[in-house]
Protein backbone atom coordinates (compact mmCIF):
# COMPACT_ATOMS: atom_id res chain seq x y z
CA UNK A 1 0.20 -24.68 96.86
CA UNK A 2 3.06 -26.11 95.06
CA UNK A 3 2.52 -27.68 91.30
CA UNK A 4 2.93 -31.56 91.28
CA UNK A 5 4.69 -31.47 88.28
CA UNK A 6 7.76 -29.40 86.66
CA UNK A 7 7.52 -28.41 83.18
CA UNK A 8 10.33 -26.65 81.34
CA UNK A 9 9.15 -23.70 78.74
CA UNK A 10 11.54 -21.72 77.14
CA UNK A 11 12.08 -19.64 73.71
CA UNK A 12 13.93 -17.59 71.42
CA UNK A 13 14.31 -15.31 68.74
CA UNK A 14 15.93 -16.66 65.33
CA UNK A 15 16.39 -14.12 62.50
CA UNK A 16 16.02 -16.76 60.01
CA UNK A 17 13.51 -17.88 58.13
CA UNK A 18 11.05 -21.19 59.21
CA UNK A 19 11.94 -23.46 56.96
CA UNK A 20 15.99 -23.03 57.69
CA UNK A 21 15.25 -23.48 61.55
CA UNK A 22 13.11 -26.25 60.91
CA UNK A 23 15.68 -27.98 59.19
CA UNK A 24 18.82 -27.29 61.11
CA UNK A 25 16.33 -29.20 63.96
CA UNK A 26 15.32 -32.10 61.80
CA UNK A 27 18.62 -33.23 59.98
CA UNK A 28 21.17 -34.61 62.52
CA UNK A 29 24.07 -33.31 60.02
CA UNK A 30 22.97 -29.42 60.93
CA UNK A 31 22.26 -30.68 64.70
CA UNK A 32 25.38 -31.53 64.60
CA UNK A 33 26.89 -28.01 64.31
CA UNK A 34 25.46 -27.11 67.42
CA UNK A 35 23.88 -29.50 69.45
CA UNK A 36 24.49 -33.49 68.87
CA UNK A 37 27.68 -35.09 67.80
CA UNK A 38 25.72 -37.37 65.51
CA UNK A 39 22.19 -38.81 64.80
CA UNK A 40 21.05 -42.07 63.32
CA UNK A 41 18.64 -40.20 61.25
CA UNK A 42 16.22 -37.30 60.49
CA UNK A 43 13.73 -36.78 62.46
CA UNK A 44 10.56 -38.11 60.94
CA UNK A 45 6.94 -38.77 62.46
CA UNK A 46 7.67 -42.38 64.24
CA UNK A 47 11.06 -42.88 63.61
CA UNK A 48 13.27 -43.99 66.42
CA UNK A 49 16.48 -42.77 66.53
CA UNK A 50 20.05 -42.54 68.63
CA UNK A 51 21.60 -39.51 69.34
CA UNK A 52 25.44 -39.00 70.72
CA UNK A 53 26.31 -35.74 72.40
CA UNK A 54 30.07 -35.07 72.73
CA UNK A 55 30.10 -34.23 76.30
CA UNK A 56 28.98 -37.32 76.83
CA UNK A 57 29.75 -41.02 75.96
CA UNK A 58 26.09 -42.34 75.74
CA UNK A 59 23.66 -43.66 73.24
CA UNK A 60 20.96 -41.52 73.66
CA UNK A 61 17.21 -42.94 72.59
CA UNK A 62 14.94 -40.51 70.96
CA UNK A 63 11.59 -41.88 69.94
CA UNK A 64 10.04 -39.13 67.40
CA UNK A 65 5.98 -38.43 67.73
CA UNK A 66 4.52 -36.17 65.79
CA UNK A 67 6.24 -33.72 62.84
CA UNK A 68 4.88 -30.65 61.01
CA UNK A 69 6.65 -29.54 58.28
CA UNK A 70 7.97 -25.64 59.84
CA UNK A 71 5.62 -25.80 62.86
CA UNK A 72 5.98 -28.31 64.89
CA UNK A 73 8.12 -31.02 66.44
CA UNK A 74 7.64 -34.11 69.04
CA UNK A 75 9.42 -36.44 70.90
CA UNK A 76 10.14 -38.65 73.70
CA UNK A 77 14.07 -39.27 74.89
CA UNK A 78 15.40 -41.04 77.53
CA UNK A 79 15.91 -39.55 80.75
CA UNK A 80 17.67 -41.45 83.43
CA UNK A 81 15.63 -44.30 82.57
CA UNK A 82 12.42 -42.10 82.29
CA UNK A 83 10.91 -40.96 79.08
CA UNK A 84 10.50 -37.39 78.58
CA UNK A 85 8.00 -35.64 76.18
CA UNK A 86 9.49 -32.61 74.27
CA UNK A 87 7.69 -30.36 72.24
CA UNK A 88 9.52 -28.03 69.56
CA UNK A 89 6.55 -25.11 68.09
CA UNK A 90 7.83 -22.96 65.31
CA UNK A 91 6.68 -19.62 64.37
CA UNK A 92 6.93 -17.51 61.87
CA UNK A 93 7.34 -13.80 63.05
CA UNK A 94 7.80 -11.86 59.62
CA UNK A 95 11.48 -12.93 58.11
CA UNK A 96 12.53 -14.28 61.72
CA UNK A 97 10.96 -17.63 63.44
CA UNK A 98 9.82 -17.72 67.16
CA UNK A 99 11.49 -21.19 68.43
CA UNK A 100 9.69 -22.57 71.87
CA UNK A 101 11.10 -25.72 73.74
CA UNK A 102 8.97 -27.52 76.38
CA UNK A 103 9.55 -30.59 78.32
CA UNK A 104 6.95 -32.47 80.52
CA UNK A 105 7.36 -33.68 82.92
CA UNK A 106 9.08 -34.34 86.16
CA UNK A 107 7.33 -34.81 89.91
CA UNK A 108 8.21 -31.70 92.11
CA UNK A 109 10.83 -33.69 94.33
CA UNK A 110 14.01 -33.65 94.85
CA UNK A 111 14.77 -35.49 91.77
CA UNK A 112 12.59 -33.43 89.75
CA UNK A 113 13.98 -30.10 90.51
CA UNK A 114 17.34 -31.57 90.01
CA UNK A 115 16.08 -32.15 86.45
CA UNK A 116 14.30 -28.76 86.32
CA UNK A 117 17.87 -27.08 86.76
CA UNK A 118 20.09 -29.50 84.62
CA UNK A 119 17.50 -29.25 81.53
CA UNK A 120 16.18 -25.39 81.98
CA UNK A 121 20.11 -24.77 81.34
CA UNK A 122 20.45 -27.56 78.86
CA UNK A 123 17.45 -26.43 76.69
CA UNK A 124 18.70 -22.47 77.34
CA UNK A 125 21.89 -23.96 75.83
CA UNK A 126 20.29 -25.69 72.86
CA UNK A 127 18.36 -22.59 71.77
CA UNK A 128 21.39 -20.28 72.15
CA UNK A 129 23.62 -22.47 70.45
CA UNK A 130 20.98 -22.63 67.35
CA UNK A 131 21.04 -19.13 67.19
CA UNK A 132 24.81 -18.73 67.31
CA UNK A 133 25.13 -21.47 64.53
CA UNK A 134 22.20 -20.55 62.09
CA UNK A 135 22.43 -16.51 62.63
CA UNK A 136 26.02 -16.27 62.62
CA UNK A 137 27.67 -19.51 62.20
CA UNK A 138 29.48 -19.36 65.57
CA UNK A 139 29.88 -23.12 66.86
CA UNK A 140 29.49 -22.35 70.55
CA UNK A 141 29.67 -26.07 71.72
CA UNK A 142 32.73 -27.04 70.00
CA UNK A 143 35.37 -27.67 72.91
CA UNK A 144 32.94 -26.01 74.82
CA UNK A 145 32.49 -29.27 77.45
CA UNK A 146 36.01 -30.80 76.51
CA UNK A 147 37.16 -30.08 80.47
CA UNK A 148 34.67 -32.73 81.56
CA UNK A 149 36.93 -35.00 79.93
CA UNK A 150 40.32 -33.52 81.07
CA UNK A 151 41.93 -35.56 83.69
CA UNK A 152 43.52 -32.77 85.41
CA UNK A 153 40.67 -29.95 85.63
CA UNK A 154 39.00 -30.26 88.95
């Protein structure tokens, strides 16, 4: 029997401390070393914010639920015109944190698994670029998308 709904779950390993994850997710000025281009603001319980992701040309809504200082993180953002719920729970795993991403939900259809595949690699993205940026301060995103804007790739 096959689950009526998709949920993306996926984690990693940051050798940083809780409190430096935590904010490189809140404030949009670290996001934006390795995940948005810019951010109307931090993200606070309620607040409702735009993000803009340089490989694409969009406003993108994010709607902020619930926020615990170095545990925990909610939201809702706008997927093709549905709203998606993400939850971002940090752990502490001695000097390192324990970062897991889940989204909810999609239907299993064909549009759903389309989204399964698109955000499973876009959230797989997200946490390795954190990583990168906050255990090494690698950038992995910059120019990293720039041939979806070059008129002569294919």
């Amino acid at each position: 029997m096959k689950p009526q709904t998709l949920e993306i779950k996926t984690g990693i390993q940051i050798q940083k401390p809780v409190n430096e994850v935590f904010e490189a997710i809140v404030d949009p000025s670290k996001m934006s070393n390795y995940f948005i281009s810019s951010g109307s603001g931090r993200m606070e319980a309620g607040a409702e914010l735009i993000w803009r992701f340089p490989e694409i040309d969009v406003d993108v809504p994010v709607r902020v639920g619930n926020v615990r200082e170095n545990e925990y993180i909610s939201y809702y953002w706008d997927n093709d015109k549905n709203e998606m719920f993400v939850e971002m729970t940090l752990t502490s795993r001695g000097s390192d944190t324990i970062v897991i991403v889940t989204e909810k939900s999609a239907a299993n259809d064909e549009a759903g698994i389309k989204w399964f595949g698109s955000n499973t690699e876009g959230w797989a993205n997200f946490l390795a670029c954190l990583k990168a940026w906050l255990d090494h301060g690698v950038h992995l995103r910059k120019g990293a998308f720039d041939y979806r804007f070059d008129k002569n790739s294919k």
